[in-house]
Protein backbone atom coordinates (compact mmCIF):
# COMPACT_ATOMS: atom_id res chain seq x y z
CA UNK A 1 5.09 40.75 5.57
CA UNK A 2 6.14 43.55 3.09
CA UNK A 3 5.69 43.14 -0.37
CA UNK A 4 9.53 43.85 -0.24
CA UNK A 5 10.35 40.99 2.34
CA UNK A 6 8.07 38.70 0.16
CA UNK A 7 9.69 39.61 -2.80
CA UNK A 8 13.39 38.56 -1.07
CA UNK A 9 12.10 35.04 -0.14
CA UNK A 10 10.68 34.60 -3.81
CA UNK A 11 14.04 35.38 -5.24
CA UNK A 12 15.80 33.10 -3.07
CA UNK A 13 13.20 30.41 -3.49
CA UNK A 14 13.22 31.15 -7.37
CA UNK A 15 17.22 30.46 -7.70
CA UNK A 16 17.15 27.64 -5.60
CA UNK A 17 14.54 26.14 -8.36
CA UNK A 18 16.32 27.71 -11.46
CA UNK A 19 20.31 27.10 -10.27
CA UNK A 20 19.48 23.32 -9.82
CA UNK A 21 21.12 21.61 -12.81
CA UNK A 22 18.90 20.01 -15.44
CA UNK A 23 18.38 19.92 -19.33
CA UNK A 24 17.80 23.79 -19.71
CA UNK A 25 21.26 24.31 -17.86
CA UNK A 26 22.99 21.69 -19.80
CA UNK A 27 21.26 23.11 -23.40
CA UNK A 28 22.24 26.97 -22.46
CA UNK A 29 25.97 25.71 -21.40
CA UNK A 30 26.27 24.15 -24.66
CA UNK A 31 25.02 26.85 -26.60
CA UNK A 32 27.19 29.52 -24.86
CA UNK A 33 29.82 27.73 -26.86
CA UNK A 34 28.66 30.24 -29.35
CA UNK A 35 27.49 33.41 -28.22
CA UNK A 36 27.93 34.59 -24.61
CA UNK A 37 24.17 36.11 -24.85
CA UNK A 38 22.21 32.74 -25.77
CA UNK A 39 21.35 32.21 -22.06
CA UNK A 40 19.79 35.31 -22.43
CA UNK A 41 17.35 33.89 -25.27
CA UNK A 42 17.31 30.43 -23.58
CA UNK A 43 15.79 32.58 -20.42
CA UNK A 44 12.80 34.07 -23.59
CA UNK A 45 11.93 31.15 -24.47
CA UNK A 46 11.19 29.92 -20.79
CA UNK A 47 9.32 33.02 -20.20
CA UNK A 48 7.30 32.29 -23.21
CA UNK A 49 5.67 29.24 -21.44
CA UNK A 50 5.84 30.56 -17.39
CA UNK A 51 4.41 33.86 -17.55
CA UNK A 52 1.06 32.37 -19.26
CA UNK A 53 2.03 29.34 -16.41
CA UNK A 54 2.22 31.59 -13.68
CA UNK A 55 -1.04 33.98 -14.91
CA UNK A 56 -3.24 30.09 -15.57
CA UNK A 57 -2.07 29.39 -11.66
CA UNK A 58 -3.03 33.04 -10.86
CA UNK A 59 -6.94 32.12 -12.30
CA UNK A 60 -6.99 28.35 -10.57
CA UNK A 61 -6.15 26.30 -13.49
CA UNK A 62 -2.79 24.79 -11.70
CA UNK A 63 -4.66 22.03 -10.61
CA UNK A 64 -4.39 20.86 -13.74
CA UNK A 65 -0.35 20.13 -13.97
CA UNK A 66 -1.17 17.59 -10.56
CA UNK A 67 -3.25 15.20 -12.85
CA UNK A 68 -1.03 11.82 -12.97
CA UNK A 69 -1.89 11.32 -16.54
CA UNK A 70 -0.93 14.93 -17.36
CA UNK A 71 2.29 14.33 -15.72
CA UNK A 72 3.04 11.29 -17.37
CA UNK A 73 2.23 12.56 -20.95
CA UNK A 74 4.60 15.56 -20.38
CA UNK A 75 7.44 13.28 -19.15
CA UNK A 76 7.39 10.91 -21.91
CA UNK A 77 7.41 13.78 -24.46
CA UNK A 78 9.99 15.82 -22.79
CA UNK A 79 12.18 12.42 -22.40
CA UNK A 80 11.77 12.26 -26.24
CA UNK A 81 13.03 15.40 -26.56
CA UNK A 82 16.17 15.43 -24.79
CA UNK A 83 16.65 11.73 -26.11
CA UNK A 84 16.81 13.60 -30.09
CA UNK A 85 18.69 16.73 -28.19
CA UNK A 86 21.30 14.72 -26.14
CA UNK A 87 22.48 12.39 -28.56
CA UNK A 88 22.46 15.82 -31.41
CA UNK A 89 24.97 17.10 -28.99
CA UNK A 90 27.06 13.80 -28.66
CA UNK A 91 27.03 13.68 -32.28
CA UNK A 92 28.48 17.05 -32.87
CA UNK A 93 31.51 16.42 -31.07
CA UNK A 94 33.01 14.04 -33.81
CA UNK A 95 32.86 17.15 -36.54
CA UNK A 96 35.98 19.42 -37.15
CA UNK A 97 34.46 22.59 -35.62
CA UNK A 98 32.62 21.94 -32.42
CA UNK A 99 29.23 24.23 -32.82
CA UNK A 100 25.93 24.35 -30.51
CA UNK A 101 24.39 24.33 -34.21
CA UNK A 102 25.43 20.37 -34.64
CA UNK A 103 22.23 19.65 -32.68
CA UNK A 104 18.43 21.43 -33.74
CA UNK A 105 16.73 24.46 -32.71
CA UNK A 106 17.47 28.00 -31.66
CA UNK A 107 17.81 29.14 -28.07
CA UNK A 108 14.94 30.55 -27.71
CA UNK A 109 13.02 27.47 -29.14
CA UNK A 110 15.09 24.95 -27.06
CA UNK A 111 13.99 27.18 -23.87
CA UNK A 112 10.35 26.71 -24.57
CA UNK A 113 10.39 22.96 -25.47
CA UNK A 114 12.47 22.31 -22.25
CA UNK A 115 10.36 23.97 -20.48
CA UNK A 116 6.81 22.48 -21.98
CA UNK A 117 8.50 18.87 -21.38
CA UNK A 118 9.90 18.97 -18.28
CA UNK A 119 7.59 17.59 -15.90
CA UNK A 120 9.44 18.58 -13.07
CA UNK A 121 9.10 22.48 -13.67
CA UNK A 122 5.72 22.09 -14.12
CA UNK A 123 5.45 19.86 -10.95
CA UNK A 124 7.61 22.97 -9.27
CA UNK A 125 4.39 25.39 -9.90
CA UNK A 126 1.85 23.88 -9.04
CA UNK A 127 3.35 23.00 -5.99
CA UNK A 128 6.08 25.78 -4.81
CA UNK A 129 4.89 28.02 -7.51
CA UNK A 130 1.33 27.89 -6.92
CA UNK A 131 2.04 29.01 -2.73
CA UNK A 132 4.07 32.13 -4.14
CA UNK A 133 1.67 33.04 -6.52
CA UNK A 134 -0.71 32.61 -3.72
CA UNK A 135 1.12 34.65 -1.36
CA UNK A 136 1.36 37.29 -3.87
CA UNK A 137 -2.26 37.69 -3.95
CA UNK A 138 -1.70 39.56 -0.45
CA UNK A 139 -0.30 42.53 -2.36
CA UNK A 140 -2.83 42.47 -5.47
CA UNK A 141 -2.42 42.13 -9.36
CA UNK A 142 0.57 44.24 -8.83
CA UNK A 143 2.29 42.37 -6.69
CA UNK A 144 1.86 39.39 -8.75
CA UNK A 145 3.06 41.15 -11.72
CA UNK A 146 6.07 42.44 -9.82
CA UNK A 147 6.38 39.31 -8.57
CA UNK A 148 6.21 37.04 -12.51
CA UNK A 149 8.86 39.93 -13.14
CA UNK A 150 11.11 38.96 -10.20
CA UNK A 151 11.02 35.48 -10.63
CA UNK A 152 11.71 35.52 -14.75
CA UNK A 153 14.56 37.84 -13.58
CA UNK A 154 16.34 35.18 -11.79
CA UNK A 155 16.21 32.87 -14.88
CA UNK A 156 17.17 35.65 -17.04
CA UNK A 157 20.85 36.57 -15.26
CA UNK A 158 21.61 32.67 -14.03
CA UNK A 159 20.96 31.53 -17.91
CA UNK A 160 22.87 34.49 -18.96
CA UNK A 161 25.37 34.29 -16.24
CA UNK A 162 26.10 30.06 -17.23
CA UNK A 163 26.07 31.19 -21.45
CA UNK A 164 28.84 33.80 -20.32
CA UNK A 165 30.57 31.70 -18.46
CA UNK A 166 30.15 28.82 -20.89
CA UNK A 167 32.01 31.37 -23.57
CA UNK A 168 34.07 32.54 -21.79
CA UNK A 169 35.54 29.06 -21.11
CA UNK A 170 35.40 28.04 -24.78
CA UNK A 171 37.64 31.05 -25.48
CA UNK A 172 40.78 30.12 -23.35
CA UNK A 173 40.62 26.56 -23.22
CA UNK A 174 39.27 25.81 -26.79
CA UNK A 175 37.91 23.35 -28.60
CA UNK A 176 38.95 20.79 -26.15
CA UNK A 177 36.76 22.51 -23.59
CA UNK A 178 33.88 22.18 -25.73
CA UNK A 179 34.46 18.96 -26.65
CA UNK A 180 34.36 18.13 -23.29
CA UNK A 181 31.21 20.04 -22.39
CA UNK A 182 29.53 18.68 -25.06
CA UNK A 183 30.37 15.19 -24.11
CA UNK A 184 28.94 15.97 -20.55
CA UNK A 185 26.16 18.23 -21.27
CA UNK A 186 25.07 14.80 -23.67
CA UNK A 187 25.11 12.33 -21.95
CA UNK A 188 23.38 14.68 -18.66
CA UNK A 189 20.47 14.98 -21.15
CA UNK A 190 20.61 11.54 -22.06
CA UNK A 191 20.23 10.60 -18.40
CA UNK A 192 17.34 13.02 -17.67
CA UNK A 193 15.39 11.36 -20.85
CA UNK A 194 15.61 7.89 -19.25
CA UNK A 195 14.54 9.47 -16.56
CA UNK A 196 11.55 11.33 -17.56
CA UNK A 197 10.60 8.27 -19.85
CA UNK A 198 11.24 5.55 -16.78
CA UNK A 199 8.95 8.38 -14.51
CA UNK A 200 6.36 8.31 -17.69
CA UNK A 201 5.88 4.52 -17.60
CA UNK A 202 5.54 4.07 -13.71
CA UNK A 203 2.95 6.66 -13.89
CA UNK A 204 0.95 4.84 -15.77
CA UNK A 205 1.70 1.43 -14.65
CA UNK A 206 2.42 1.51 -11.15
């Protein structure tokens, strides 16, 4: 295989991962309520935490993300986050002027946090992740950093592409479009941190 084949399947294996919903789509939806280009920082923030992800996998360490009690620690944190997240966005629907800024931290911050707590993306590489990064290998440090490029890429125009879209949306319909995104983008969160929690606790129990 070409690096340029291999570089195809990663970008179609990449959006499958990124384009599945969960709390970093819901966060950059509600946050395009404001600016069309926070997907774009949403997408910086992730980076901040998978390209030194992707180069720890690259040096063996993604063994690591497969220990149970590693997994359960990260699920119960990350389900404590989007509890304080999902119900700042539920909250901020009963103001006068419907803002991404009712509920805490920048774009770029929410992107990393999301991304340290969620257990699943961290399951994702060390699983799916780890066999691209070691399929890059074929095609040397270059490849892999072509490859950490590609792959951040993808995140980079779909977070960009739902902020947009999320705008864009915002602007014609108003604020009774964001009320309603806000309403399901909330309780979505909500959902995922009884999730994570419930996942935390039968880690460690069951």
């Amino acid at each position: 295989m070409s690096l340029l084949s291999f570089l195809f399947e990663a970008v179609f294996i990449s959006l499958s991962g990124v384009m599945a919903p969960g709390p970093i789509t819901a966060v950059t939806l509600g946050k395009g309520n404001n600016s069309p280009h926070a997907g774009a920082f949403v997408a910086i923030g992730h980076g901040v935490i998978e390209f030194p992800l992707m180069i720890s996998i690259f040096y063996g360490f993604g063994y690591l993300l497969k220990l149970s009690y590693v997994k359960a620690a990260i699920a119960f944190v990350g389900g404590l986050f989007l509890l304080f997240m999902g119900t700042g966005m539920l909250r901020s629907i009963t103001q006068l002027e419907v803002s991404s800024r009712g509920y805490p931290h920048s774009p770029i911050i929410a992107g990393v946090l999301l991304s340290i707590g969620n257990p699943y993306f961290l399951v994702w590489w060390a699983t799916i992740g780890a066999a691209l990064i070691l399929h890059s290998f074929k095609f040397g440090v270059l490849g892999f950093i072509i490859f950490m490029l590609v792959h951040w890429l993808c995140d980079f125009v779909w977070f960009y592409f739902l902020s947009a879209l999320s705008f864009k949306g915002g602007q014609f319909f108003g604020k009774g479009f964001q009320k309603i995104s806000f309403a399901i983008c909330g309780v979505f969160l909500l959902l995922l941190s009884g999730k994570f929690i419930f996942d935390a606790v039968k880690m460690i129990f069951i």
